[in-house]
Protein backbone atom coordinates (compact mmCIF):
# COMPACT_ATOMS: atom_id res chain seq x y z
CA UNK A 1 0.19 5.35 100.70
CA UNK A 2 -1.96 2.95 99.26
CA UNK A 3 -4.12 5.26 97.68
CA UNK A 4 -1.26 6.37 96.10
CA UNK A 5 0.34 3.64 94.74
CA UNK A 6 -2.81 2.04 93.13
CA UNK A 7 -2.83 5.48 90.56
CA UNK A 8 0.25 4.68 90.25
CA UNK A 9 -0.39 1.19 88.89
CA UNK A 10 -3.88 2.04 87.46
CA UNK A 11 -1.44 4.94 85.52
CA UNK A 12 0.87 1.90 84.38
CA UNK A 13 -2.09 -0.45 83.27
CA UNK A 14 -3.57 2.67 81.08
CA UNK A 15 0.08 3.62 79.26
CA UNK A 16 0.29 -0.63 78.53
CA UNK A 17 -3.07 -0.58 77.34
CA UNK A 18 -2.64 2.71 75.49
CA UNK A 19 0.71 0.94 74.07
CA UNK A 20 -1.18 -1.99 73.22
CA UNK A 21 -3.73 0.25 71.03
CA UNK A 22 -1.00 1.82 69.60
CA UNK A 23 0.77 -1.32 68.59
CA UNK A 24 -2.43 -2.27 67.32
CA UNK A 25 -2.99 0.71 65.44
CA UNK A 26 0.58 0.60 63.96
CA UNK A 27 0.20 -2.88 62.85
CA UNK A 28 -2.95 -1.93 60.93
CA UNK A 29 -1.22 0.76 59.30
CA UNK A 30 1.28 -1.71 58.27
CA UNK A 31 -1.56 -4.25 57.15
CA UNK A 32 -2.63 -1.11 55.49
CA UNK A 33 0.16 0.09 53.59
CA UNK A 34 1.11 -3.90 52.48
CA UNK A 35 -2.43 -4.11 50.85
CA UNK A 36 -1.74 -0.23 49.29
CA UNK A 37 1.63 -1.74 47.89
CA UNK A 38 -0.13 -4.73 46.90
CA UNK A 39 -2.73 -3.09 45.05
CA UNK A 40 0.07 -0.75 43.19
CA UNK A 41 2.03 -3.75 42.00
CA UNK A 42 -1.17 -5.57 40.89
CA UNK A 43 -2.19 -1.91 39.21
CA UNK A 44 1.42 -1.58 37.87
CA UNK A 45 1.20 -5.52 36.27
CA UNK A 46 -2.22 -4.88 34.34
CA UNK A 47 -1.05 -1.51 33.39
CA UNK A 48 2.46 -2.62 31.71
CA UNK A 49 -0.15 -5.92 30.12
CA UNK A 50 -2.32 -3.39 28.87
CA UNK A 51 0.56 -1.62 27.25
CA UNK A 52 2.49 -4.19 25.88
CA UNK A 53 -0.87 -5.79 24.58
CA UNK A 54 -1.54 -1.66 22.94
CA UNK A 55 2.31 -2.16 21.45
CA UNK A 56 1.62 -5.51 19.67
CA UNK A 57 -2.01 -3.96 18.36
CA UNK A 58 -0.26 -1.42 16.83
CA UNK A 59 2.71 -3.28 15.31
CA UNK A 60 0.63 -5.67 13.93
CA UNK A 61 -1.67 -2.90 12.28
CA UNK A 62 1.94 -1.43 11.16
CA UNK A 63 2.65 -4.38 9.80
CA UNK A 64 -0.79 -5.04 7.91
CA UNK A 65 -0.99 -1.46 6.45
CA UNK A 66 2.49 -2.33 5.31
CA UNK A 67 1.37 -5.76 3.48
CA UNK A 68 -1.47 -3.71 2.25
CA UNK A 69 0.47 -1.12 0.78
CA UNK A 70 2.74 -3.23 -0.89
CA UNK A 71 -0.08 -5.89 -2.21
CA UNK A 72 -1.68 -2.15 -3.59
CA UNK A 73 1.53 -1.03 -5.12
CA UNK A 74 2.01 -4.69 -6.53
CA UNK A 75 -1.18 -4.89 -8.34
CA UNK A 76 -0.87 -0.86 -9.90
CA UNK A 77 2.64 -2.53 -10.97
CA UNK A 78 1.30 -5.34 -12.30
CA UNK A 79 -2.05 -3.23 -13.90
CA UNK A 80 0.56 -0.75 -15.31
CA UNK A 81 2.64 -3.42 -17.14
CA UNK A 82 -0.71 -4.69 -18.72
CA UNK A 83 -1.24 -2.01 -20.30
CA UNK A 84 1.88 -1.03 -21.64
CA UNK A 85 2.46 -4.34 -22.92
CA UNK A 86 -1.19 -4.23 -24.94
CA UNK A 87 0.07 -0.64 -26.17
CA UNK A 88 3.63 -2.27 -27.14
CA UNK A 89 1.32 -5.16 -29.38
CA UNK A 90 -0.68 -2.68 -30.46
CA UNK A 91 2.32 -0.49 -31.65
CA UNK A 92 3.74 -3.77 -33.37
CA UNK A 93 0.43 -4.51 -35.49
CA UNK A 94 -0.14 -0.83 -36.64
CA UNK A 95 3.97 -1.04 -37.63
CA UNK A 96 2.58 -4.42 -39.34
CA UNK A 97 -0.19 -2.71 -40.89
CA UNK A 98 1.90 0.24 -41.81
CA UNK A 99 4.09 -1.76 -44.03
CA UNK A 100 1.31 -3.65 -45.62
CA UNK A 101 -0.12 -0.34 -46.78
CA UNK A 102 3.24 1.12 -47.48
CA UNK A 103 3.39 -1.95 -50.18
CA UNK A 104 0.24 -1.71 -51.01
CA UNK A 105 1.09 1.77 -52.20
CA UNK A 106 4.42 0.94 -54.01
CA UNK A 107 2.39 -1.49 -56.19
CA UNK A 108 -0.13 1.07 -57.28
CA UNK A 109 2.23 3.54 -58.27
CA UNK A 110 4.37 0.89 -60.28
CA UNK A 111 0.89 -0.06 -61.49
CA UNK A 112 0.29 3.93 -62.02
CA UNK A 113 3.63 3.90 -63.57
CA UNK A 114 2.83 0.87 -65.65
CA UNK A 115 -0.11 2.42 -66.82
CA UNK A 116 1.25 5.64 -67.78
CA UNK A 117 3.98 3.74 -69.96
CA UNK A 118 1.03 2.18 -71.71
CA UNK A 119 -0.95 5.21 -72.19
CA UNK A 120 1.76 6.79 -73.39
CA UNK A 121 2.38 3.78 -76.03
CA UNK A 122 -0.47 3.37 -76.93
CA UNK A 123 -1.10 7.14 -77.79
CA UNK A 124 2.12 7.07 -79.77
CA UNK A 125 0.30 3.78 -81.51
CA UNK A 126 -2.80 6.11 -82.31
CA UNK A 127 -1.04 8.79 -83.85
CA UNK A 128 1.40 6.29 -86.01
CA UNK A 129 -2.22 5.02 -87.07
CA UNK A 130 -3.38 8.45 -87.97
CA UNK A 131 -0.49 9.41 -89.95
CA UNK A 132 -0.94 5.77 -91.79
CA UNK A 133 -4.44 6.37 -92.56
CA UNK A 134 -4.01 10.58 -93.54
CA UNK A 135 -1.12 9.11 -95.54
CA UNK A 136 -3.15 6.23 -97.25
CA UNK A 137 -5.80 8.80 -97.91
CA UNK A 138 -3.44 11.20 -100.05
């Protein structure tokens, strides 16, 4: 009976120890899967950093491609404007220039039609001359 009853306890004693190793065990599965969730949270943190940090990059480039684009459009504005307003002076002093010629012109032909008046006066003057002299020759 003895016999007997010493398996029996030696049985016992190897379930409690194979208990124990499987408490064990469990526990470093547990250990385990904290340090897995652990790492996925950490993972997860630097991940959603990374991307809010990728987010600001690219809405401050937005942003700067914007203020570029407007500085760019400013300054072809601004170029544009330049040169219309040298074509709008130089419209005015070819207008200016334009009249003085236009003037210039009107005098001449009052002077051409001065002239002609003369011409013709004095060719009348001739030919009253001529007649006077053919007559004080007869």
């Amino acid at each position: 009976g003895g016999y007997g009853s010493g398996a029996a306890e030696r049985e016992r004693m190897m379930i409690r120890s194979e208990c124990g190793m499987a408490r064990s065990a469990g526990a470093s599965i547990l250990d385990i899967l904290r340090m897995l969730e652990s790492a996925e949270t950490s993972v997860r943190g630097a991940a959603d950093s990374a991307c809010g940090a990728i987010e600001r990059d690219f809405a401050s480039l937005r942003a700067l491609l914007q203020s570029k684009e407007q500085t760019l459009v400013a300054n072809v504005r601004r170029e544009a404007n330049g040169r219309l307003n040298s074509l709008v002076r130089a419209r005015t002093e070819c207008d200016g220039r334009m009249r003085v010629l236009q003037a210039c012109l009107d005098q001449a032909e009052t002077t051409l039609a001065s002239g002609d008046e003369d011409l013709t006066n004095m060719s009348e003057s001739l030919q009253l001359k001529q007649e006077l002299r053919r007559l004080a020759q007869e």
